[in-house]
N, C-alpha and C. Protein backbone atom coordinates (compact mmCIF):
# COMPACT_ATOMS: atom_id res chain seq x y z
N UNK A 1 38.53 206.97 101.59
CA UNK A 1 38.69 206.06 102.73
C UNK A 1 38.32 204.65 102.28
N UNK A 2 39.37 203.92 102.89
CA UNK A 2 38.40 202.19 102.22
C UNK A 2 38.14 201.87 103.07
N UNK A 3 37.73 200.84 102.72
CA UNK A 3 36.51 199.69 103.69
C UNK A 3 37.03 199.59 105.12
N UNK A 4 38.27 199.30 104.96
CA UNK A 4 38.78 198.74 106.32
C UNK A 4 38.68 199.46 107.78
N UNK A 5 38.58 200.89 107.21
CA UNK A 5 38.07 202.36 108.29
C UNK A 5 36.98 202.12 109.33
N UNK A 6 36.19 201.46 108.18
CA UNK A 6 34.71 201.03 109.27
C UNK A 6 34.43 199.94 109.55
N UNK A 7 35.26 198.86 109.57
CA UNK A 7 35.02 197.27 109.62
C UNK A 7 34.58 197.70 111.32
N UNK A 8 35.97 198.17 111.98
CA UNK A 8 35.46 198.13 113.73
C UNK A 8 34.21 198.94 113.93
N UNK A 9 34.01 199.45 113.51
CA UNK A 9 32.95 200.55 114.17
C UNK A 9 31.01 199.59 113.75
N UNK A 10 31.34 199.53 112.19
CA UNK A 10 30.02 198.68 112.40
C UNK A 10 30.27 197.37 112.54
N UNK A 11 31.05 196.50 113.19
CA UNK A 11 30.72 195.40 114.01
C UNK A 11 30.58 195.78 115.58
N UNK A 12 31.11 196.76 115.58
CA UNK A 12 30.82 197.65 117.61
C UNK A 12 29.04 197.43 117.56
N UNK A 13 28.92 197.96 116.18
CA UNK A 13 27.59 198.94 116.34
C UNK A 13 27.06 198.04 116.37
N UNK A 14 27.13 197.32 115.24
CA UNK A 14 25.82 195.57 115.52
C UNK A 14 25.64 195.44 116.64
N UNK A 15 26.88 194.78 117.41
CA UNK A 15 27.07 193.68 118.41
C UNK A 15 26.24 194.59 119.20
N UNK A 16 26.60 196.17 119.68
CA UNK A 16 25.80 196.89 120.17
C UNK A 16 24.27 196.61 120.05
N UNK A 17 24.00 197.06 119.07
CA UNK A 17 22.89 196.64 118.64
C UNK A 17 21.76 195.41 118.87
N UNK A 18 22.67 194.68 119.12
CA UNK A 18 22.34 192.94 119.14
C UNK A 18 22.79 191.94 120.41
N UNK A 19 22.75 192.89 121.85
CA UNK A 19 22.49 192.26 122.70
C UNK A 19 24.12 191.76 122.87
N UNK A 20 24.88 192.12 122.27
CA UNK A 20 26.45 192.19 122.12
C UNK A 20 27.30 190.38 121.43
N UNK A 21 25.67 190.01 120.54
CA UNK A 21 26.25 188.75 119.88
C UNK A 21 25.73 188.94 118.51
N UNK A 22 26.65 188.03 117.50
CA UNK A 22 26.04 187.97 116.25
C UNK A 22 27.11 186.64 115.60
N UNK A 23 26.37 186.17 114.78
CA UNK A 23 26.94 184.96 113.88
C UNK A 23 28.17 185.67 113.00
N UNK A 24 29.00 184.71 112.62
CA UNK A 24 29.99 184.78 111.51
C UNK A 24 29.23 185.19 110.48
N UNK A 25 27.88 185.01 109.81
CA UNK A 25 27.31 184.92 108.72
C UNK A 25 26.71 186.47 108.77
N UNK A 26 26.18 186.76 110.10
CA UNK A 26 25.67 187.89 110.50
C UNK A 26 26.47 189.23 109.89
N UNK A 27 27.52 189.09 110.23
CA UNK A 27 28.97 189.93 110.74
C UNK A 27 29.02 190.22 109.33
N UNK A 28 29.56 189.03 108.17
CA UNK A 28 30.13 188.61 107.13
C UNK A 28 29.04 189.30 106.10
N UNK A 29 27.49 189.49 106.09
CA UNK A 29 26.38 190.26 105.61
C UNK A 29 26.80 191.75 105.71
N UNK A 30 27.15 191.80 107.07
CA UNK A 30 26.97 193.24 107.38
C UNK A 30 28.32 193.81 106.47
N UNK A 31 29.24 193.20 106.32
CA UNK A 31 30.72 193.89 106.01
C UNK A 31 30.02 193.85 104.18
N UNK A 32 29.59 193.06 103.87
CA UNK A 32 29.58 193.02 102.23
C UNK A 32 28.11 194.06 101.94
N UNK A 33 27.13 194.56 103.08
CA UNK A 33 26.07 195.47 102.48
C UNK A 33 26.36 197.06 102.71
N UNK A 34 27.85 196.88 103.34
CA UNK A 34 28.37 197.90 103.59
C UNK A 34 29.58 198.59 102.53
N UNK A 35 29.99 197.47 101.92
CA UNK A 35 31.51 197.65 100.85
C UNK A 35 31.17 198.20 99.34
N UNK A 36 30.95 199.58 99.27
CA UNK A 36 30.41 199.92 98.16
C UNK A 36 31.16 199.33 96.46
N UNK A 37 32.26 198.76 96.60
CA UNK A 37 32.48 197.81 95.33
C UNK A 37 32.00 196.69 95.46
N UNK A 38 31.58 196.20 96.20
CA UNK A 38 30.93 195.40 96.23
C UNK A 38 29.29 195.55 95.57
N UNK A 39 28.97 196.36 96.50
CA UNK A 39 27.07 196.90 95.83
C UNK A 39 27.15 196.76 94.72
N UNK A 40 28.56 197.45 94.14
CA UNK A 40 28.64 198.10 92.62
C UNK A 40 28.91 197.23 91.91
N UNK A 41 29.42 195.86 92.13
CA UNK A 41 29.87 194.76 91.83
C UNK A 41 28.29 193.70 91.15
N UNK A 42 27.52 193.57 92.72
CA UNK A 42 26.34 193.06 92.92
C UNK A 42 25.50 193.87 91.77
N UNK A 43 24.95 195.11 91.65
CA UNK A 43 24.23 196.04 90.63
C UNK A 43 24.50 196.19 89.46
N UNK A 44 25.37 195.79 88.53
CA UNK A 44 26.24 195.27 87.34
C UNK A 44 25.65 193.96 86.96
N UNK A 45 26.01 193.15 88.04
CA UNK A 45 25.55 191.01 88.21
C UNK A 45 23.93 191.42 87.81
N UNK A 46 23.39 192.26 88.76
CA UNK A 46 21.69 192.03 88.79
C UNK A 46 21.28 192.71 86.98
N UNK A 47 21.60 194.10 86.84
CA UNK A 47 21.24 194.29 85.52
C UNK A 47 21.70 193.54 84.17
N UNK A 48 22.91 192.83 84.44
CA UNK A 48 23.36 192.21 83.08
C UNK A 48 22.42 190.94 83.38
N UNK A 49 22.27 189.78 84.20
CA UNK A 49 21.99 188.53 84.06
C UNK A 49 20.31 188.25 84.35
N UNK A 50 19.75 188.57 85.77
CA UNK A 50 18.42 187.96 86.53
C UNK A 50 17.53 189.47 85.43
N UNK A 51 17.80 190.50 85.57
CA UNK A 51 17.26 191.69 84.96
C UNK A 51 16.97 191.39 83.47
N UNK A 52 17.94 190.94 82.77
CA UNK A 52 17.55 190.60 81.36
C UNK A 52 16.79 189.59 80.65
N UNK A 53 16.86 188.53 81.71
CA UNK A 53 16.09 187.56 81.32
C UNK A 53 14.93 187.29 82.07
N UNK A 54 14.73 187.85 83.51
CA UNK A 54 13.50 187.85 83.66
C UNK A 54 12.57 189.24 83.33
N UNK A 55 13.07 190.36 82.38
CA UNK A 55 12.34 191.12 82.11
C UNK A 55 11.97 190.81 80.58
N UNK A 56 13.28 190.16 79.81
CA UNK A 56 13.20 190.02 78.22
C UNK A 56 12.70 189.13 78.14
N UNK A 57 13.20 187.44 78.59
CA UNK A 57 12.97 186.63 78.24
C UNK A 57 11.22 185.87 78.55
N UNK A 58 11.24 186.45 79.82
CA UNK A 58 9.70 186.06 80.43
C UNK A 58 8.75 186.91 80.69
N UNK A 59 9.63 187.93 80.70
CA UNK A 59 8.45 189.36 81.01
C UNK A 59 7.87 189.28 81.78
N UNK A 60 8.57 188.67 83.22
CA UNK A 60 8.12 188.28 84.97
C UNK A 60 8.70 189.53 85.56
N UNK A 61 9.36 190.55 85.22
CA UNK A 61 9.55 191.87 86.15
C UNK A 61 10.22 192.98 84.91
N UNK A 62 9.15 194.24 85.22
CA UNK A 62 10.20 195.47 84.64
C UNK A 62 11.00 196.25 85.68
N UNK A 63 11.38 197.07 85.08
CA UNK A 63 12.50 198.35 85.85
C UNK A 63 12.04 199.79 85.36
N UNK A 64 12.46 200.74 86.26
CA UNK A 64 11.84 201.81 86.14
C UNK A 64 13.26 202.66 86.16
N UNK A 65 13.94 203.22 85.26
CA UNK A 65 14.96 203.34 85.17
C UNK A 65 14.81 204.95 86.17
N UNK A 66 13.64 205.80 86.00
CA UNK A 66 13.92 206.87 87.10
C UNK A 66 13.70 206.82 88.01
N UNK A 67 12.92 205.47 88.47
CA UNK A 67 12.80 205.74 90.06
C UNK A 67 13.41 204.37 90.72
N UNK A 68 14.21 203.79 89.85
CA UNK A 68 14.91 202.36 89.91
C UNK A 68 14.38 201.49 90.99
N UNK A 69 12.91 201.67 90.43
CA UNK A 69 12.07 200.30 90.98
C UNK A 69 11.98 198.85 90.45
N UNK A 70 12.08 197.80 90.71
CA UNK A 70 11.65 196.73 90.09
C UNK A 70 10.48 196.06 90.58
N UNK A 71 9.45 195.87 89.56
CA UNK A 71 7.94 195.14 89.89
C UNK A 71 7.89 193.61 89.00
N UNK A 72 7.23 193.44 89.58
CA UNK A 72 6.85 191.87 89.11
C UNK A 72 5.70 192.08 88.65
N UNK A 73 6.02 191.56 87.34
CA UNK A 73 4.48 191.96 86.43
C UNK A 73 3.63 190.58 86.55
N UNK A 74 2.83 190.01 87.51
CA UNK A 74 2.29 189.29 87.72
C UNK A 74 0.64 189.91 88.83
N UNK A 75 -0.43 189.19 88.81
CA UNK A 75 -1.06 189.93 89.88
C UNK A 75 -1.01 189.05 90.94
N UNK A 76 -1.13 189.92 91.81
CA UNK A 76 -0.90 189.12 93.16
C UNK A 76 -1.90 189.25 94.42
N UNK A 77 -3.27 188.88 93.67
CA UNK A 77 -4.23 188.79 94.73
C UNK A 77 -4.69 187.13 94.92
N UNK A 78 -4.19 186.05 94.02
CA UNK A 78 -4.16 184.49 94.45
C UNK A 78 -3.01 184.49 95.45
N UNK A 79 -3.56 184.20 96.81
CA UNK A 79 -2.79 183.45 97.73
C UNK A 79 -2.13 182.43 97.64
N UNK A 80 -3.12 181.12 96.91
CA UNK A 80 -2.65 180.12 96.87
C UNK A 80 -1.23 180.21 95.58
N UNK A 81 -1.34 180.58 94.75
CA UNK A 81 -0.13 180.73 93.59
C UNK A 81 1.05 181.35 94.31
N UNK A 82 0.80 182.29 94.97
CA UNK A 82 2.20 183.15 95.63
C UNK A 82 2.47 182.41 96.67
N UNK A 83 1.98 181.66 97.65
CA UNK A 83 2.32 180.10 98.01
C UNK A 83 3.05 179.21 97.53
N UNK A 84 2.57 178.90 96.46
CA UNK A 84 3.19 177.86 95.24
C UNK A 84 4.55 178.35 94.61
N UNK A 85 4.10 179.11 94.26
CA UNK A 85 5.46 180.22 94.12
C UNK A 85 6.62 180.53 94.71
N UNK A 86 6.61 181.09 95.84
CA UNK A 86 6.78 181.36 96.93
C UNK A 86 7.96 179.24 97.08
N UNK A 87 7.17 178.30 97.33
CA UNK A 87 7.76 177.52 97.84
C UNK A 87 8.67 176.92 96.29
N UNK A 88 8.44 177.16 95.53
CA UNK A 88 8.96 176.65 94.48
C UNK A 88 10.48 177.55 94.37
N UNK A 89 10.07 178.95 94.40
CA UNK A 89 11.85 179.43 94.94
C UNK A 89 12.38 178.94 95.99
N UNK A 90 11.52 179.00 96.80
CA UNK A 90 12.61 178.39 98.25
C UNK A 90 13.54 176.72 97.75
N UNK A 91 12.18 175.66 97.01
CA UNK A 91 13.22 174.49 97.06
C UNK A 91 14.27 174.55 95.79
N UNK A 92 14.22 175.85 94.65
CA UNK A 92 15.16 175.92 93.51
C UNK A 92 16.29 175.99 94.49
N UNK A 93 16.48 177.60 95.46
CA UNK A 93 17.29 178.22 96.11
C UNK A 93 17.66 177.32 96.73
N UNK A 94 17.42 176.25 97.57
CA UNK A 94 17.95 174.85 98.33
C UNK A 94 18.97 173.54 97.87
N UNK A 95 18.25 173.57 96.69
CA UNK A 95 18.59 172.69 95.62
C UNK A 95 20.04 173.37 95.27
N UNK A 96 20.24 174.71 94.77
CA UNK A 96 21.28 175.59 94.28
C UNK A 96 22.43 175.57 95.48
N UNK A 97 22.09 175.76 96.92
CA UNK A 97 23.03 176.08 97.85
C UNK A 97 23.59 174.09 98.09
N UNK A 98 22.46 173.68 98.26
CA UNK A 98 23.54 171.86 98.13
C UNK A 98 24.38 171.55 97.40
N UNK A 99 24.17 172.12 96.33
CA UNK A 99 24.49 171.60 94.88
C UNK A 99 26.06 172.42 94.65
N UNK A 100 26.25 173.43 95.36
CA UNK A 100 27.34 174.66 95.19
C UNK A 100 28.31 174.51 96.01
């Protein structure tokens, strides 16, 4: 069956779900966490590129290939750093979506 089988049913179900409204962006999430070439698409992107270099190059997260966890090898009992942190992705990620 492809994708197109369930486009109506889980936007019923959201909208259901959601007071019977949702954004273009909303909608547009839901159809791509649902499109399994897609996942499969996305899970390919994550292990070849962010996976290799932030596990090889910096050794900021491993993988657990049997229980396909990913941890961040950092400790995380400073508040203030995971703060710092924390806001320093947000203004990369900001910077990236203007810029694109």
């Amino acid at each position: 069956m492809n994708m197109s089988g369930v486009y109506q049913p889980l936007i019923i179900k959201y909208l259901l779900d959601n007071k019977g409204k949702a954004t273009q962006e909303e909608l547009t999430k839901l159809l791509a966490l649902n499109d399994k070439s897609t996942l499969q698409y996305f899970k390919k992107i994550l292990m070849r590129w962010p996976y290799k270099t932030l596990s090889g190059h910096h050794n900021i997260i491993s993988y657990d290939k049997t229980t396909k966890l990913f941890t961040l090898n950092v400790e995380l009992d400073d508040s203030e750093l995971i703060r710092k942190s924390l806001d320093k992705c947000e203004e990369q990620i900001r910077d990236w979506e203007i810029n694109n």
